[in-house]
C-alpha atoms as a PDB file:
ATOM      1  CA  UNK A   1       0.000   0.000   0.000  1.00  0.00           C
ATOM      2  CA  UNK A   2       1.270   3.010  -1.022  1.00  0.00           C
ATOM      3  CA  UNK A   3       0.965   7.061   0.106  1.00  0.00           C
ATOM      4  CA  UNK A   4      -1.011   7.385  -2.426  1.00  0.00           C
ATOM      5  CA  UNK A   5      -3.973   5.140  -1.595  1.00  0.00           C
ATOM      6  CA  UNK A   6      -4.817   7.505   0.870  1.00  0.00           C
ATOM      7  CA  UNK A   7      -5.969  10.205  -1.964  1.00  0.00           C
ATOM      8  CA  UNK A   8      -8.072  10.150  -4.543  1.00  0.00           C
ATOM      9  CA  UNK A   9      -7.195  10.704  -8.251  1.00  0.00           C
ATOM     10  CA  UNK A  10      -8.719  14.029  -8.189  1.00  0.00           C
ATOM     11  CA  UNK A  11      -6.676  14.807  -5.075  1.00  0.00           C
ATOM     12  CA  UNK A  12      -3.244  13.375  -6.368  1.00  0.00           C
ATOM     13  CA  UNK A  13      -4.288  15.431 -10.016  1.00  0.00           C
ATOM     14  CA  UNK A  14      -4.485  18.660  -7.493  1.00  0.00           C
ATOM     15  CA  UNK A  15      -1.301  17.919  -5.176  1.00  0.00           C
ATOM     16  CA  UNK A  16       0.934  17.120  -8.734  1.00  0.00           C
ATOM     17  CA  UNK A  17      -0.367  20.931 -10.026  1.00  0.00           C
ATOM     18  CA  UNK A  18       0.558  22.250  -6.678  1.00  0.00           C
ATOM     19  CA  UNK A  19       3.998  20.112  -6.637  1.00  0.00           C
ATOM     20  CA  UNK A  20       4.737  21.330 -10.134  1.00  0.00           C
ATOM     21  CA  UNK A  21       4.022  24.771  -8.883  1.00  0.00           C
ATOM     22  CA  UNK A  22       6.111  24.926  -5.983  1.00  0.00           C
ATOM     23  CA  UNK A  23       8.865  23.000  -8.527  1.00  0.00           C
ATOM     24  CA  UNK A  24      10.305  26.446  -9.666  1.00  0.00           C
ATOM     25  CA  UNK A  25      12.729  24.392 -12.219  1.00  0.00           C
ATOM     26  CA  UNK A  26      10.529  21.508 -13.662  1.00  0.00           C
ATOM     27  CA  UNK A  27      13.249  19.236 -12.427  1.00  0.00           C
ATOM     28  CA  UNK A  28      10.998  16.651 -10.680  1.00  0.00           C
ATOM     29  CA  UNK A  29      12.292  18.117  -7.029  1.00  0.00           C
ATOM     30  CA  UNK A  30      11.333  20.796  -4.419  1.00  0.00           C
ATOM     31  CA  UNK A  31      14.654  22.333  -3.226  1.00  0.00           C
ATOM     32  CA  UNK A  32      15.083  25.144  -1.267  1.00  0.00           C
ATOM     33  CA  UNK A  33      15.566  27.502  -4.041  1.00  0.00           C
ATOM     34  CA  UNK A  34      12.270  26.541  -5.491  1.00  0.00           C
ATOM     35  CA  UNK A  35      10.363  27.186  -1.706  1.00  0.00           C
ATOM     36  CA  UNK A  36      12.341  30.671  -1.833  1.00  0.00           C
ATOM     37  CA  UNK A  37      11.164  31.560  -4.937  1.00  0.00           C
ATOM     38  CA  UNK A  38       7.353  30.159  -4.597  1.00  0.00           C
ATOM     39  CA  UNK A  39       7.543  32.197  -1.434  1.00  0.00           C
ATOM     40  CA  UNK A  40       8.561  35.594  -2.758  1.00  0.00           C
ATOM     41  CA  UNK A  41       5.977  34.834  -5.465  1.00  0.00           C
ATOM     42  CA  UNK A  42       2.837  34.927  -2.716  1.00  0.00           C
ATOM     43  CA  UNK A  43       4.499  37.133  -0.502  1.00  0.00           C
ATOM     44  CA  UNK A  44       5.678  35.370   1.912  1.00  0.00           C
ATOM     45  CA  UNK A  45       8.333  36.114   4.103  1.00  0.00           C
ATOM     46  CA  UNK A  46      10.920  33.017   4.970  1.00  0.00           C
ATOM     47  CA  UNK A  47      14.341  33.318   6.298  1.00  0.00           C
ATOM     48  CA  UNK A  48      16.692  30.624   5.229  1.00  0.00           C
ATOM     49  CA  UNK A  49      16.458  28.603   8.284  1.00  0.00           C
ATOM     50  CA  UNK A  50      13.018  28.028   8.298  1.00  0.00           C
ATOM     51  CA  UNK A  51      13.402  26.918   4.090  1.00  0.00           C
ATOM     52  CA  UNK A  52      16.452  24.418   5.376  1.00  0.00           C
ATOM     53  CA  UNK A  53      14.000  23.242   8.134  1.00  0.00           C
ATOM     54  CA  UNK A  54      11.373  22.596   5.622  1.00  0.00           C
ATOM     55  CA  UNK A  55      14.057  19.915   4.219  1.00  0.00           C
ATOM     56  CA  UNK A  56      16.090  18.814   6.842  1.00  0.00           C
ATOM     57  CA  UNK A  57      14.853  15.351   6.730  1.00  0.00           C
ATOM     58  CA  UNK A  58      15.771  15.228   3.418  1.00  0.00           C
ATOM     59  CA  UNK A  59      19.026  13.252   2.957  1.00  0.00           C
ATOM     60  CA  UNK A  60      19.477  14.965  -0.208  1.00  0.00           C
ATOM     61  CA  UNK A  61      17.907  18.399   0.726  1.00  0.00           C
ATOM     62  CA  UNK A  62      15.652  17.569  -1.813  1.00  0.00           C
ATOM     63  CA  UNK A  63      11.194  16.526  -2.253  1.00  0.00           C
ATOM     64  CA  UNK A  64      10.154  14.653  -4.646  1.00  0.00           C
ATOM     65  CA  UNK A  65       6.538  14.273  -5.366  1.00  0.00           C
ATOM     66  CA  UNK A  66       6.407  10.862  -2.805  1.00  0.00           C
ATOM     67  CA  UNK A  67       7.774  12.885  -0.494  1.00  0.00           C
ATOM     68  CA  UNK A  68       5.299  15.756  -0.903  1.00  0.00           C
ATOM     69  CA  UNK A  69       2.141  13.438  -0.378  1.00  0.00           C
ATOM     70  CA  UNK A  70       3.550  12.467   2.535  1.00  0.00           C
ATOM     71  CA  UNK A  71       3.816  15.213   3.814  1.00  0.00           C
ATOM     72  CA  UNK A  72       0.320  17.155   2.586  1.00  0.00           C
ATOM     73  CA  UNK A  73      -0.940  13.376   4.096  1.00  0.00           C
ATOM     74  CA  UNK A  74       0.304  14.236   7.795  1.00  0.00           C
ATOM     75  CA  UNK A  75      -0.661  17.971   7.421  1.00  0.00           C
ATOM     76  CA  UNK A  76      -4.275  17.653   6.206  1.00  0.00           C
ATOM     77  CA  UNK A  77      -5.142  14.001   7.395  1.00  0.00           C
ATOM     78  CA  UNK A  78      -6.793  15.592  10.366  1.00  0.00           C
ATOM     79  CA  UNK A  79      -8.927  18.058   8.738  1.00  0.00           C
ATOM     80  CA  UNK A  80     -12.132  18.049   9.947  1.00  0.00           C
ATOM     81  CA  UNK A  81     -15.074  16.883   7.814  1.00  0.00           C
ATOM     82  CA  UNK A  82     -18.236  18.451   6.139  1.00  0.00           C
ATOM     83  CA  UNK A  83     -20.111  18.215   9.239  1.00  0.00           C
ATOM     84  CA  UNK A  84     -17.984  19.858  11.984  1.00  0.00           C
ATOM     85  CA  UNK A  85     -17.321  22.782   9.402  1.00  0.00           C
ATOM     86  CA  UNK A  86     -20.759  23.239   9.193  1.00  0.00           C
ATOM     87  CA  UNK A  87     -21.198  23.254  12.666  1.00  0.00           C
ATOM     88  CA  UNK A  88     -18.227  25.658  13.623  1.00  0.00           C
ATOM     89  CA  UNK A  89     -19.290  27.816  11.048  1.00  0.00           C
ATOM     90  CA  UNK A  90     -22.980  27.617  12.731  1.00  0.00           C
ATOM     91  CA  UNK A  91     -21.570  29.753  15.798  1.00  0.00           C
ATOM     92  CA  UNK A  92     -20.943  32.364  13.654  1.00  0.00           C
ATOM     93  CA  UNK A  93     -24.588  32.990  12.049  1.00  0.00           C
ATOM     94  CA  UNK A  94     -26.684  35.558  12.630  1.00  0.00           C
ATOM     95  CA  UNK A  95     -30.119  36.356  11.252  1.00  0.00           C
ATOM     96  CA  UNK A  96     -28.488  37.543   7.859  1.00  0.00           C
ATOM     97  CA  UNK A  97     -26.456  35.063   7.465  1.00  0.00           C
ATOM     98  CA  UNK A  98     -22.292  34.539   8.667  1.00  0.00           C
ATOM     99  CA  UNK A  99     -20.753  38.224   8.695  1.00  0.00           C
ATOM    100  CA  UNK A 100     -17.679  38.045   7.385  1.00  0.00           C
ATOM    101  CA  UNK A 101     -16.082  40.863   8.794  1.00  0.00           C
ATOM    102  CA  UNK A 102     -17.115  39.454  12.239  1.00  0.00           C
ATOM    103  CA  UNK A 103     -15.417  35.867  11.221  1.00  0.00           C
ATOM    104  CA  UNK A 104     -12.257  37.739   9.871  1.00  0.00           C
ATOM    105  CA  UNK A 105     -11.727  39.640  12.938  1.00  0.00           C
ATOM    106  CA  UNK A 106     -12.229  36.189  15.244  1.00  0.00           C
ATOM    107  CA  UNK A 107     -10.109  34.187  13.212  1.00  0.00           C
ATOM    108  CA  UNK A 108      -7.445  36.790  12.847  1.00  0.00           C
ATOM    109  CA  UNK A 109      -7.541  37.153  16.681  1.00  0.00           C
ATOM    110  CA  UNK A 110      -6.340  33.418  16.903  1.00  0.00           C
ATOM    111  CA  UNK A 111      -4.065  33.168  14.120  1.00  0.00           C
ATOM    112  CA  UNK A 112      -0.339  33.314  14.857  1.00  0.00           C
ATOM    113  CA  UNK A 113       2.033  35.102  12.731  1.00  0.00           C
ATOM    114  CA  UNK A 114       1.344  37.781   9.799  1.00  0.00           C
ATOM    115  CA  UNK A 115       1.720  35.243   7.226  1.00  0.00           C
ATOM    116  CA  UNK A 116      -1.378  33.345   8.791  1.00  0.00           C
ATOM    117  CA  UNK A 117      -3.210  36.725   9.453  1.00  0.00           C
ATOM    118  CA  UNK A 118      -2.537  37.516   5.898  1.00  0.00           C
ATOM    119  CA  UNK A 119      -3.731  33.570   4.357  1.00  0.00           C
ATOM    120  CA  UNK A 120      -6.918  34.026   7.063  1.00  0.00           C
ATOM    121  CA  UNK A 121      -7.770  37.546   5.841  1.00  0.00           C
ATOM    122  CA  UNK A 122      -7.591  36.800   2.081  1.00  0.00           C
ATOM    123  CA  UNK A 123      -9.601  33.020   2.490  1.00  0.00           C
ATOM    124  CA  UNK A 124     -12.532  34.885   3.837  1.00  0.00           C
ATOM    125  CA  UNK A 125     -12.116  37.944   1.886  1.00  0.00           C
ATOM    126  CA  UNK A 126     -12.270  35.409  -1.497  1.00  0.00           C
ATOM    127  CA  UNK A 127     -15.690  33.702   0.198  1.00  0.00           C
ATOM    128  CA  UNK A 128     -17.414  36.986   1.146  1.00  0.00           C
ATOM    129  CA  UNK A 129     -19.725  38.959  -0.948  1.00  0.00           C
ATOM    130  CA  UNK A 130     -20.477  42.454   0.022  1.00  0.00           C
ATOM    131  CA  UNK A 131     -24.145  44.175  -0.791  1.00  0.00           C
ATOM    132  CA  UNK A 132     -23.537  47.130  -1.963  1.00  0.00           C
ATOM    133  CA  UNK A 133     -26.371  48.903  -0.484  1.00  0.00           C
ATOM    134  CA  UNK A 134     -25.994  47.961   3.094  1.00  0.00           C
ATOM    135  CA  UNK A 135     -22.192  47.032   3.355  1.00  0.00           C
ATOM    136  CA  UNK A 136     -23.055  43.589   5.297  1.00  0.00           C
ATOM    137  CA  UNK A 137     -20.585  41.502   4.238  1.00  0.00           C
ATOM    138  CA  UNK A 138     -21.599  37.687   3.938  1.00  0.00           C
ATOM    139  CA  UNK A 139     -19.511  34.718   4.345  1.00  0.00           C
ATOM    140  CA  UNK A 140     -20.540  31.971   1.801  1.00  0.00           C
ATOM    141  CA  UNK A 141     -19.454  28.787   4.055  1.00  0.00           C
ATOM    142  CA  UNK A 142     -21.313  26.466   2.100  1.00  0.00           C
ATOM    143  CA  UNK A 143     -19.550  28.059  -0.598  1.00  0.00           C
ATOM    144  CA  UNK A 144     -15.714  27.365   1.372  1.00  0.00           C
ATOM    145  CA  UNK A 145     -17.079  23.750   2.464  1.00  0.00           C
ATOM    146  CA  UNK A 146     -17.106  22.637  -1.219  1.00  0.00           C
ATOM    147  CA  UNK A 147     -14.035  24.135  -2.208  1.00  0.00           C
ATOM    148  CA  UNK A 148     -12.119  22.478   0.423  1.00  0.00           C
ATOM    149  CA  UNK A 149     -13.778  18.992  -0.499  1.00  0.00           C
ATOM    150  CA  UNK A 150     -12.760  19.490  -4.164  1.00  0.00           C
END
């Protein structure tokens, strides 16, 4: 049995695009190069130890798409289901709906780091529709569920 029982071919067609993504030089292998690069792409500010931690266990210093399943496995293995999104998005509702500024503003709160204040801020900014008449901005979490099931 391999990693890659645990995904589904839409999953492992998703995690190759992402792999190739991150894979700055097409040559089959995240190094740390490619992470710097990927991460002044989107902004993100890494100092080199934190890329060489990202590969330490690496004997070569180097991912290769095995590798990367692996690890996306251990990171997202626990993420919680359908249900118990649906239900932690419930305690935000109120009688129009989720507001998103409301939900930024708690889930900035708890986030740690800018980086995750910045990836919080722009998730619910991309899932929240404004009326323009009123300025109540609504969080579509039915909307987030099924992209994160994709």
């Amino acid at each position: 049995m391999s990693e890659n029982d645990n995904f589904s071919k839409a999953e492992i067609q998703r995690y190759r695009m992402i792999f190739n993504m991150i894979d700055q030089d097409g040559d089959e292998k995240i190094s740390a190069n490619d992470i710097e690069a990927i991460t002044k792409d989107i902004d993100l500010k890494f100092d080199d130890s934190t890329i060489k931690k990202m590969l330490e266990n690496r004997k070569d210093g180097l991912l290769n798409f095995s590798g990367f399943l692996k690890i996306v496995g251990s990171k997202f293995s626990g993420f919680s289901d359908e249900n118990e999104l649906k239900d932690s998005f419930a305690t935000f509702v109120g009688k129009d709906g989720i507001d998103g500024s409301i939900l930024k503003n708690n889930l900035i709160e708890i986030s740690e780091g800018d980086a995750d204040k910045k990836a919080v801020s722009d998730v619910v900014d991309e899932f929240t529709k404004e009326n323009k008449i009123t300025g109540y901005k609504k969080f579509d979490a039915d909307k987030f569920i099924n992209s994160v099931k994709q």
